[in-house]
N, C-alpha and C. Protein backbone atom coordinates (compact mmCIF):
# COMPACT_ATOMS: atom_id res chain seq x y z
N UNK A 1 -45.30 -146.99 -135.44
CA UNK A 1 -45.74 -147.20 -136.81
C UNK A 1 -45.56 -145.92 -137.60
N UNK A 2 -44.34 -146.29 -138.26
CA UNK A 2 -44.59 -144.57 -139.54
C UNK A 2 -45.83 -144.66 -140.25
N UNK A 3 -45.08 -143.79 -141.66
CA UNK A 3 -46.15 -143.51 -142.73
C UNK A 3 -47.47 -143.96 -142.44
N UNK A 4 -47.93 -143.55 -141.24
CA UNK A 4 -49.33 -143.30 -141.67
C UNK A 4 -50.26 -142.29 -141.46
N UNK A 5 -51.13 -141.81 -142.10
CA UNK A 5 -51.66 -140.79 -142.68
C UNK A 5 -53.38 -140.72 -142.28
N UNK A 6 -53.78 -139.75 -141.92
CA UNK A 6 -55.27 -139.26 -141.05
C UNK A 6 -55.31 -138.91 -142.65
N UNK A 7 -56.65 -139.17 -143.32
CA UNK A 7 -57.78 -138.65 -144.20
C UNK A 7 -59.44 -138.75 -144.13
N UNK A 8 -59.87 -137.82 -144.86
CA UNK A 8 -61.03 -137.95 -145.01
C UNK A 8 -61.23 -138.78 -146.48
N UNK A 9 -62.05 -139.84 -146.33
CA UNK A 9 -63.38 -140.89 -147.18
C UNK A 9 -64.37 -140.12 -147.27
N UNK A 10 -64.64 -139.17 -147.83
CA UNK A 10 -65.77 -139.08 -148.24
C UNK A 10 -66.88 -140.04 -148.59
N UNK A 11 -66.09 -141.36 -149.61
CA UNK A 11 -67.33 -141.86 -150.26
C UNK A 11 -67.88 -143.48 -149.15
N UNK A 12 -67.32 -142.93 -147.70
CA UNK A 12 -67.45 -144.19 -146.41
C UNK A 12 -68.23 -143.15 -145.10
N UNK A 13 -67.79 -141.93 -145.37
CA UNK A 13 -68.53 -140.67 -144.61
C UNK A 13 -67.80 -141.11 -143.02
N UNK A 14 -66.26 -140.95 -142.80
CA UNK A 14 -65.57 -141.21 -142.25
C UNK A 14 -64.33 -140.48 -142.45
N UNK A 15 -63.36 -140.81 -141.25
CA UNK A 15 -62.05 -139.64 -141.39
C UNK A 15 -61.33 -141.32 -140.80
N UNK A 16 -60.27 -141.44 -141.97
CA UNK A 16 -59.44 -142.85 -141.78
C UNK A 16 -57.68 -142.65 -141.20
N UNK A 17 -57.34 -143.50 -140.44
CA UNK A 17 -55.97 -143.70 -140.63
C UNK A 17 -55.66 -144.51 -140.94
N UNK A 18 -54.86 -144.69 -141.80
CA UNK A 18 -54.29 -145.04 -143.11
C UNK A 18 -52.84 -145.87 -143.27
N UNK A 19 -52.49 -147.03 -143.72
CA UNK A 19 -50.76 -147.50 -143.64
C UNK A 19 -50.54 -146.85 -144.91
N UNK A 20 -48.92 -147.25 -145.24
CA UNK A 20 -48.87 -147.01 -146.67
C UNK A 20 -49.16 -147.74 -147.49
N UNK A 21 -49.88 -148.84 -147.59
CA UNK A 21 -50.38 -149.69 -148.73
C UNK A 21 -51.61 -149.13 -148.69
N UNK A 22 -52.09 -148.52 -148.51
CA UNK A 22 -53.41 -148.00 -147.93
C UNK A 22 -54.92 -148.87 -147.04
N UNK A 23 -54.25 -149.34 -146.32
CA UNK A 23 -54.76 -150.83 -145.26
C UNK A 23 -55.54 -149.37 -144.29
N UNK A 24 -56.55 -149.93 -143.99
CA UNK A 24 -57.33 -148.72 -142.99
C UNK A 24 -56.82 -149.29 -141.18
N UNK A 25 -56.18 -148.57 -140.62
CA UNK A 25 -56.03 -149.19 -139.18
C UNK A 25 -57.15 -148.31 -138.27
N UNK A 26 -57.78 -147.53 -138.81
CA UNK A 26 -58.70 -146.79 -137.55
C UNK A 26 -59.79 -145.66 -138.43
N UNK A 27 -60.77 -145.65 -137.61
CA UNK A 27 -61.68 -144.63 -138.62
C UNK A 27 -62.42 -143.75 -137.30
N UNK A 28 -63.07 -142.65 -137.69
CA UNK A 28 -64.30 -142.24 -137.11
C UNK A 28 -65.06 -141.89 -138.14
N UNK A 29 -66.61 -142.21 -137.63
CA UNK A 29 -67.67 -142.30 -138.54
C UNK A 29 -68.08 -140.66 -138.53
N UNK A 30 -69.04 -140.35 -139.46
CA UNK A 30 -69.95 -139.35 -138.92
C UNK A 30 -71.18 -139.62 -140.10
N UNK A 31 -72.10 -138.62 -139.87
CA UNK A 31 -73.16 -138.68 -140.44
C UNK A 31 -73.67 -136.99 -140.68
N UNK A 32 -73.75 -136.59 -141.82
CA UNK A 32 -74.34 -135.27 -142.04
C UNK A 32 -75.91 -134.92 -141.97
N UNK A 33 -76.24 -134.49 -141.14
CA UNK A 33 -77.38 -134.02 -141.45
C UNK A 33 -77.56 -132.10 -141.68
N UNK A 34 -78.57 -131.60 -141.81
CA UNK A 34 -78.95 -130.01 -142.10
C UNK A 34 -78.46 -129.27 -141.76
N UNK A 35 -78.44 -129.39 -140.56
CA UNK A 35 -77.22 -128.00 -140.18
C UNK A 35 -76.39 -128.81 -138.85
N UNK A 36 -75.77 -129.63 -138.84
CA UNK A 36 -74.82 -130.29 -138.12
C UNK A 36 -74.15 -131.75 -138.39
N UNK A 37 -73.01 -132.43 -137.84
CA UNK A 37 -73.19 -133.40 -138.36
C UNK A 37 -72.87 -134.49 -136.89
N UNK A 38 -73.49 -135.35 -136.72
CA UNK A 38 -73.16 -136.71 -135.72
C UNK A 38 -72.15 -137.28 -135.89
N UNK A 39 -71.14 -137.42 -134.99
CA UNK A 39 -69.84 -138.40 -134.74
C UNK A 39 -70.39 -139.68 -134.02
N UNK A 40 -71.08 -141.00 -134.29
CA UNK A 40 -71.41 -141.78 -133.96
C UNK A 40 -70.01 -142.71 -133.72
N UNK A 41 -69.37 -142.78 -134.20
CA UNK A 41 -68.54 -144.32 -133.61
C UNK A 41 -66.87 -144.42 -134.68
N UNK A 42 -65.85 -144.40 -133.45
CA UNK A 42 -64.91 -144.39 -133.56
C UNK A 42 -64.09 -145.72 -133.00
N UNK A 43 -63.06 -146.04 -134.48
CA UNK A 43 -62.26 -147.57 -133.92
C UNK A 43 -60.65 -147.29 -134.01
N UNK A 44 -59.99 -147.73 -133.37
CA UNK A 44 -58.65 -148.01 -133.79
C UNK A 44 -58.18 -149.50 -133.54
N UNK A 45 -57.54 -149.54 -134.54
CA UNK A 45 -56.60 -151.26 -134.46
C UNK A 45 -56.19 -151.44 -133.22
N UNK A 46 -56.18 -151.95 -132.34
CA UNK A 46 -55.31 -152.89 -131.36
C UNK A 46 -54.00 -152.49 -131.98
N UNK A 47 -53.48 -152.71 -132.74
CA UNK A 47 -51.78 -152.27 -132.91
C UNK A 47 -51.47 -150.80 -132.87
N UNK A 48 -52.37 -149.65 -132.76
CA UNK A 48 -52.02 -148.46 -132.52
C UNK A 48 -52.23 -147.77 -131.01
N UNK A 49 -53.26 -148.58 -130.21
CA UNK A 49 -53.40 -148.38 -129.13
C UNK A 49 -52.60 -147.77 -128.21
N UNK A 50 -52.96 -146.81 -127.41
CA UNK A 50 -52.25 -146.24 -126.52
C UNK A 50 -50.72 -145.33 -126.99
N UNK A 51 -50.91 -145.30 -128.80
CA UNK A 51 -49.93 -144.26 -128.84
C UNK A 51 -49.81 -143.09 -129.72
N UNK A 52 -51.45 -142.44 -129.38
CA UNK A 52 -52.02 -141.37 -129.00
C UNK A 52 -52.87 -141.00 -130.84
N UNK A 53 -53.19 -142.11 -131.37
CA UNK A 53 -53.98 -142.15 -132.71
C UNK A 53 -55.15 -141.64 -132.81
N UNK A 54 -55.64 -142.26 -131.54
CA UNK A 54 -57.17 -141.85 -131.33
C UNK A 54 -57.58 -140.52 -130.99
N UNK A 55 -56.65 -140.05 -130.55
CA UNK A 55 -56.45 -138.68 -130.20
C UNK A 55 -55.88 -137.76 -131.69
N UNK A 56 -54.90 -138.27 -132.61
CA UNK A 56 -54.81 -137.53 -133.64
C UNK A 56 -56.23 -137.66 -134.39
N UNK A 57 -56.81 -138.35 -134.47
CA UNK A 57 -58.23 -139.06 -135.59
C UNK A 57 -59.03 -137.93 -135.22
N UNK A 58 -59.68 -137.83 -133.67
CA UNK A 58 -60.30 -137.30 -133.16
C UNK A 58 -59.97 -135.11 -133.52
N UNK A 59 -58.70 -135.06 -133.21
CA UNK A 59 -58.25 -133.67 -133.56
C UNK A 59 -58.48 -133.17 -135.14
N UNK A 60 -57.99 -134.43 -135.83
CA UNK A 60 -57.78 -134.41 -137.24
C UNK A 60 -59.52 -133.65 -137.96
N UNK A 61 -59.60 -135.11 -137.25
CA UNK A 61 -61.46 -134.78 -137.79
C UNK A 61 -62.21 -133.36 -137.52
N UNK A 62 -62.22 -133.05 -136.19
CA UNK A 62 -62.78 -132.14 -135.74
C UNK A 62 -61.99 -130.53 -136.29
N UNK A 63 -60.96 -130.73 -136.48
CA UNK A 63 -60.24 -129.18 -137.28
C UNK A 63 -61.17 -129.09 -138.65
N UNK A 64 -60.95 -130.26 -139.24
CA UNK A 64 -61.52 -130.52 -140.45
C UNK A 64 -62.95 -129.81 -140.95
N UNK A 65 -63.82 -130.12 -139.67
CA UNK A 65 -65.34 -129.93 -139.35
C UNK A 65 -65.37 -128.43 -139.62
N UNK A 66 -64.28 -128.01 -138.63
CA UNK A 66 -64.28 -126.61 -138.04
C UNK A 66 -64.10 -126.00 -139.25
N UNK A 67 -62.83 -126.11 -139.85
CA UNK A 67 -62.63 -125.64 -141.01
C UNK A 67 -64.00 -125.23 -142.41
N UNK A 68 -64.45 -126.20 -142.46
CA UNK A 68 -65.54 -126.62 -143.15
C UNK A 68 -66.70 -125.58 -142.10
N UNK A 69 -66.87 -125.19 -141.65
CA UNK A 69 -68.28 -124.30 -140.59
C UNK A 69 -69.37 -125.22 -140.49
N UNK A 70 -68.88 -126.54 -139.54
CA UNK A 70 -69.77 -127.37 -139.26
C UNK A 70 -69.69 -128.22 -137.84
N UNK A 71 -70.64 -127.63 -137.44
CA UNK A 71 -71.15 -128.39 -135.85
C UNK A 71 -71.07 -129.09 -135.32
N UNK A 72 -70.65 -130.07 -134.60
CA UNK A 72 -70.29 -131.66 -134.39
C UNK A 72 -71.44 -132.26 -133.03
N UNK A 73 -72.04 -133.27 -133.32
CA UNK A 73 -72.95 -133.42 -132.32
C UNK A 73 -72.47 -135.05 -132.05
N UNK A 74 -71.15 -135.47 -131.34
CA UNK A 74 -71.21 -136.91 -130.71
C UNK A 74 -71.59 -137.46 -130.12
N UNK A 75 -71.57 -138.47 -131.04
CA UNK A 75 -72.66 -139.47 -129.81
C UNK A 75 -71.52 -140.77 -129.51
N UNK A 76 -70.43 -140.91 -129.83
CA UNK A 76 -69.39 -141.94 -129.77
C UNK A 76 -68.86 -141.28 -128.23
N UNK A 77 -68.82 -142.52 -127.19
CA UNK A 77 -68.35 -142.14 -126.22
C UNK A 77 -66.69 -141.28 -126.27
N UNK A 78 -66.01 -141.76 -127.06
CA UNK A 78 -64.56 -141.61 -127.17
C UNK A 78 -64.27 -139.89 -127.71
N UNK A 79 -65.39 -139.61 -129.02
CA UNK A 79 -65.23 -138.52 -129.09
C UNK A 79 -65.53 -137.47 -127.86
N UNK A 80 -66.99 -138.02 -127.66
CA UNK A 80 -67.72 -136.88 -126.64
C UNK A 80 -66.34 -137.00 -125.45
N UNK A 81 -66.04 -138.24 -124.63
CA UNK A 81 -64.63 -137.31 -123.71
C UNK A 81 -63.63 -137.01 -123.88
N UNK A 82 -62.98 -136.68 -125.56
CA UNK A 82 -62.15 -135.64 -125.68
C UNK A 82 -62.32 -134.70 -126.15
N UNK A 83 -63.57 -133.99 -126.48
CA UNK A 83 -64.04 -132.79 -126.56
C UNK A 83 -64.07 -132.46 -125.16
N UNK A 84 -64.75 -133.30 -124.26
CA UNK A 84 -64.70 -132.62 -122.87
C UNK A 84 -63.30 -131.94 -122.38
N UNK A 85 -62.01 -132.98 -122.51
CA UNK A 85 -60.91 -133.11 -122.28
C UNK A 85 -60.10 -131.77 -122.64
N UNK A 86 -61.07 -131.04 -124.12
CA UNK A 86 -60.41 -130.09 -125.00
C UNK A 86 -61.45 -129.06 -125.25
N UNK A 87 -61.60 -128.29 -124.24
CA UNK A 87 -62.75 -127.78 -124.26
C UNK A 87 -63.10 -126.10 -125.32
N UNK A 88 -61.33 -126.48 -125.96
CA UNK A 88 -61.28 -125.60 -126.99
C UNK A 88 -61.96 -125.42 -128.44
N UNK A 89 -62.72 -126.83 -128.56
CA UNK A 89 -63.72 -127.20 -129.58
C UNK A 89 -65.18 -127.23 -129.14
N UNK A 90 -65.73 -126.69 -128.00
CA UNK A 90 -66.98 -126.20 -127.57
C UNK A 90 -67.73 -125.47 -128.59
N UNK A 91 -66.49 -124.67 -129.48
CA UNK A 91 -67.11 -123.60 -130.09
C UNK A 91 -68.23 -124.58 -131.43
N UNK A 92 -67.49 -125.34 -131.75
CA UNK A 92 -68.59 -126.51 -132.79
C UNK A 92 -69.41 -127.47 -132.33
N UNK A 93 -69.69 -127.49 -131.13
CA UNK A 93 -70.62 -128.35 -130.56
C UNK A 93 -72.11 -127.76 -131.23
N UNK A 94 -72.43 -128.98 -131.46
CA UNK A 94 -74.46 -128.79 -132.11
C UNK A 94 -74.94 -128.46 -130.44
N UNK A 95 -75.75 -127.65 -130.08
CA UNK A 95 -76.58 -127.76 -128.72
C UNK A 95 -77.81 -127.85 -129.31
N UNK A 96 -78.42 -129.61 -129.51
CA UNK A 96 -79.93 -129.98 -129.51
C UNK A 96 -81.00 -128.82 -128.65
């Protein structure tokens, strides 16, 4: 699948991938709170599966965070094991 494009929604409080009509095929959620923010729950379409989206969404988002000087505390199974996977983003983990 070309043209499609990882952004942040601000006004859905989500990081989307995107077709070019702008059709949403995959999101991860988050939630801001005070000084960190929760990655609760991440989807991708069935038609992107297994060719490696979830993994850009997940990178996309989390540079993003980083960029921004903000903490990431997941609770979405998918995120939490590729942070494990990438243990080069430890450095933004929230520790409750």
């Amino acid at each position: 699948m070309a043209d499609l494009a990882i952004t942040e929604n601000t006004d859905e409080h989500r990081y989307e991938i995107r077709d070019a009509e702008g059709g949403v095929l995959g999101y991860l959620e988050y939630l801001s709170r005070d000084d960190f923010t929760v990655l609760p729950h991440t989807e991708v379409d069935r038609s992107l599966r297994g060719q490696g989206w979830g993994d850009r969404l997940a990178r996309f988002a989390l540079d993003d965070l980083r960029a921004k000087g903000v903490k990431v505390y997941p609770t979405c199974p998918f995120v939490e094991r590729w942070m494990e996977r990438h243990p080069e983003y430890e450095d933004i983990r929230h520790q409750p």
